[in-house]
Protein backbone atom coordinates (compact mmCIF):
# COMPACT_ATOMS: atom_id res chain seq x y z
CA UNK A 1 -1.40 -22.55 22.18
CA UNK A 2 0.44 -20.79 19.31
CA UNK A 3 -1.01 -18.20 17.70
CA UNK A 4 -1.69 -18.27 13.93
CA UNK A 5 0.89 -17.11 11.67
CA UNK A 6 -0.34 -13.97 9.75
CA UNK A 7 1.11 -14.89 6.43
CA UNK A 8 -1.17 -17.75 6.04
CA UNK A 9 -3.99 -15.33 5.22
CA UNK A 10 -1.66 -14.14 2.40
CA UNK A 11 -2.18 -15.54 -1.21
CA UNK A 12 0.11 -17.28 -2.60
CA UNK A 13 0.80 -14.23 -4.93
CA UNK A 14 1.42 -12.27 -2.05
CA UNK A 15 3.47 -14.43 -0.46
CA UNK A 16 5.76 -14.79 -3.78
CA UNK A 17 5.83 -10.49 -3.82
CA UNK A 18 6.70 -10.16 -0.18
CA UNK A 19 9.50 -12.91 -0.35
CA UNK A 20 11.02 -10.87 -3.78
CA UNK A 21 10.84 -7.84 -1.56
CA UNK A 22 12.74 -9.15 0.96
CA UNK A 23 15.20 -10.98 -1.15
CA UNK A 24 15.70 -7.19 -3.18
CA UNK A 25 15.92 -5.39 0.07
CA UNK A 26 18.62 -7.88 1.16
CA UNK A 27 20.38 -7.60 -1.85
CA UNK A 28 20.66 -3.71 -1.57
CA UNK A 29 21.45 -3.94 2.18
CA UNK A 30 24.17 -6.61 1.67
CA UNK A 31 26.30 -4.58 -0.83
CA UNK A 32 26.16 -0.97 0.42
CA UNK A 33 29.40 0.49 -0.14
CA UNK A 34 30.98 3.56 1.98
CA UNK A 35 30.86 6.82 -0.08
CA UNK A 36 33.87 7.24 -2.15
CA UNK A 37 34.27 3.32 -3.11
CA UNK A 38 32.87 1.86 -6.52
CA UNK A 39 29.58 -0.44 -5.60
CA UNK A 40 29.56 -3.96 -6.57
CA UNK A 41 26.85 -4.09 -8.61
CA UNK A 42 26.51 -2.47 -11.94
CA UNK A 43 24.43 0.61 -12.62
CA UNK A 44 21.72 -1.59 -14.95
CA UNK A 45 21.27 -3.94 -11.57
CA UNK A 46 21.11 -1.16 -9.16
CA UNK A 47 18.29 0.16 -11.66
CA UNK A 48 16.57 -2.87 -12.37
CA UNK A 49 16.26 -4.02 -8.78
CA UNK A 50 14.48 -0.55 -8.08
CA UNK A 51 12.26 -1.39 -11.36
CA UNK A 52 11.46 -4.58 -9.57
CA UNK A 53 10.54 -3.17 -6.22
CA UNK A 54 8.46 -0.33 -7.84
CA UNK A 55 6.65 -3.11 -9.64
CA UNK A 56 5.92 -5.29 -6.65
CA UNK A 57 4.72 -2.49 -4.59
CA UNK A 58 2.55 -1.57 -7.87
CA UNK A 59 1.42 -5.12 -7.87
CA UNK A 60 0.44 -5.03 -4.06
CA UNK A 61 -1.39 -1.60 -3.71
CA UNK A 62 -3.56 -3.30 -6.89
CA UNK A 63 -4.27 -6.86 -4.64
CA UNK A 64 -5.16 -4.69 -1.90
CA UNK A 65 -8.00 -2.47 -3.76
CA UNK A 66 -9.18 -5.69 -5.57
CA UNK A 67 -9.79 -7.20 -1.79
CA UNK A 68 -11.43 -3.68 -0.59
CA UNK A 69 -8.80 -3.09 1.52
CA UNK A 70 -7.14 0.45 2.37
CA UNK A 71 -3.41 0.47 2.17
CA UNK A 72 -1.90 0.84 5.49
CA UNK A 73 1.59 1.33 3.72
CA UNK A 74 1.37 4.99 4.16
CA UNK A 75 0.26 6.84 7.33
CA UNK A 76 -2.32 9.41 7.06
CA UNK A 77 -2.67 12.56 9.42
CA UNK A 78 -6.28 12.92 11.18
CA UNK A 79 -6.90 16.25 9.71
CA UNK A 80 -5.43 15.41 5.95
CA UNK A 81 -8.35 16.01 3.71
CA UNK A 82 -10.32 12.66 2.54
CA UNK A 83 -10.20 11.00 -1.21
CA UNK A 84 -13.64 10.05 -0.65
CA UNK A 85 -16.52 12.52 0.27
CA UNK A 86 -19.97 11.40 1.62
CA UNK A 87 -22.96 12.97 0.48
CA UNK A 88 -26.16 12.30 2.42
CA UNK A 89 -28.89 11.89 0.14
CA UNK A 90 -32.08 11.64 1.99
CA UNK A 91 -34.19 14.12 0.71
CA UNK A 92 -35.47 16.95 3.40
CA UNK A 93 -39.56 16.67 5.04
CA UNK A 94 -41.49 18.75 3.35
CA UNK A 95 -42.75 21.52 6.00
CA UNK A 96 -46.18 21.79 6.86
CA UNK A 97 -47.30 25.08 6.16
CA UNK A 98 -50.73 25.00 7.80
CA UNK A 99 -51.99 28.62 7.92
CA UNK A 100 -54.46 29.36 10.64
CA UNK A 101 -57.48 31.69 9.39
């Protein structure tokens, strides 16, 4: 029995930004020059694949809060300090202050 593929619970818009991402990271990884020798690609590429990339992660941290879903993207430490802070808000029993005369 195979097991389900897990971009099928992708939308289709996150399908599309995942496939860019790849193609972009390709691209970069495909024409890496060693130091010293002139790149391929022209400055306003090099830049405007990076403005693509920053966009599509943009795009995909904003998909991800729409569906109430944390970000896994980044790795947080046990002890780093919370965004959120609960605050119980059950209010305390009065105490019964029954005197005995």
């Amino acid at each position: 029995m195979a097991s389900e593929d897990p971009t099928s619970t992708l939308t289709k818009e996150q399908r599309i930004l995942r496939m860019c991402r790849r193609v972009l990271t390709d691209i970069a990884k495909d024409t890496v020059t060693p130091p010293g020798m002139k790149h391929p690609l022209s400055e306003t590429t090099i830049q405007g694949i990076r403005d693509c990339l920053q966009l599509i992660a943009s795009r995909e941290a904003e998909i991800l809060i729409e569906q109430g879903r944390p970000s896994t993207s980044k790795p947080h430490f046990i002890d780093e300090p919370q965004k959120n802070v609960v605050v119980e808000l059950t209010p305390k029993k009065p105490k019964n202050h029954q005197s005995e005369e």
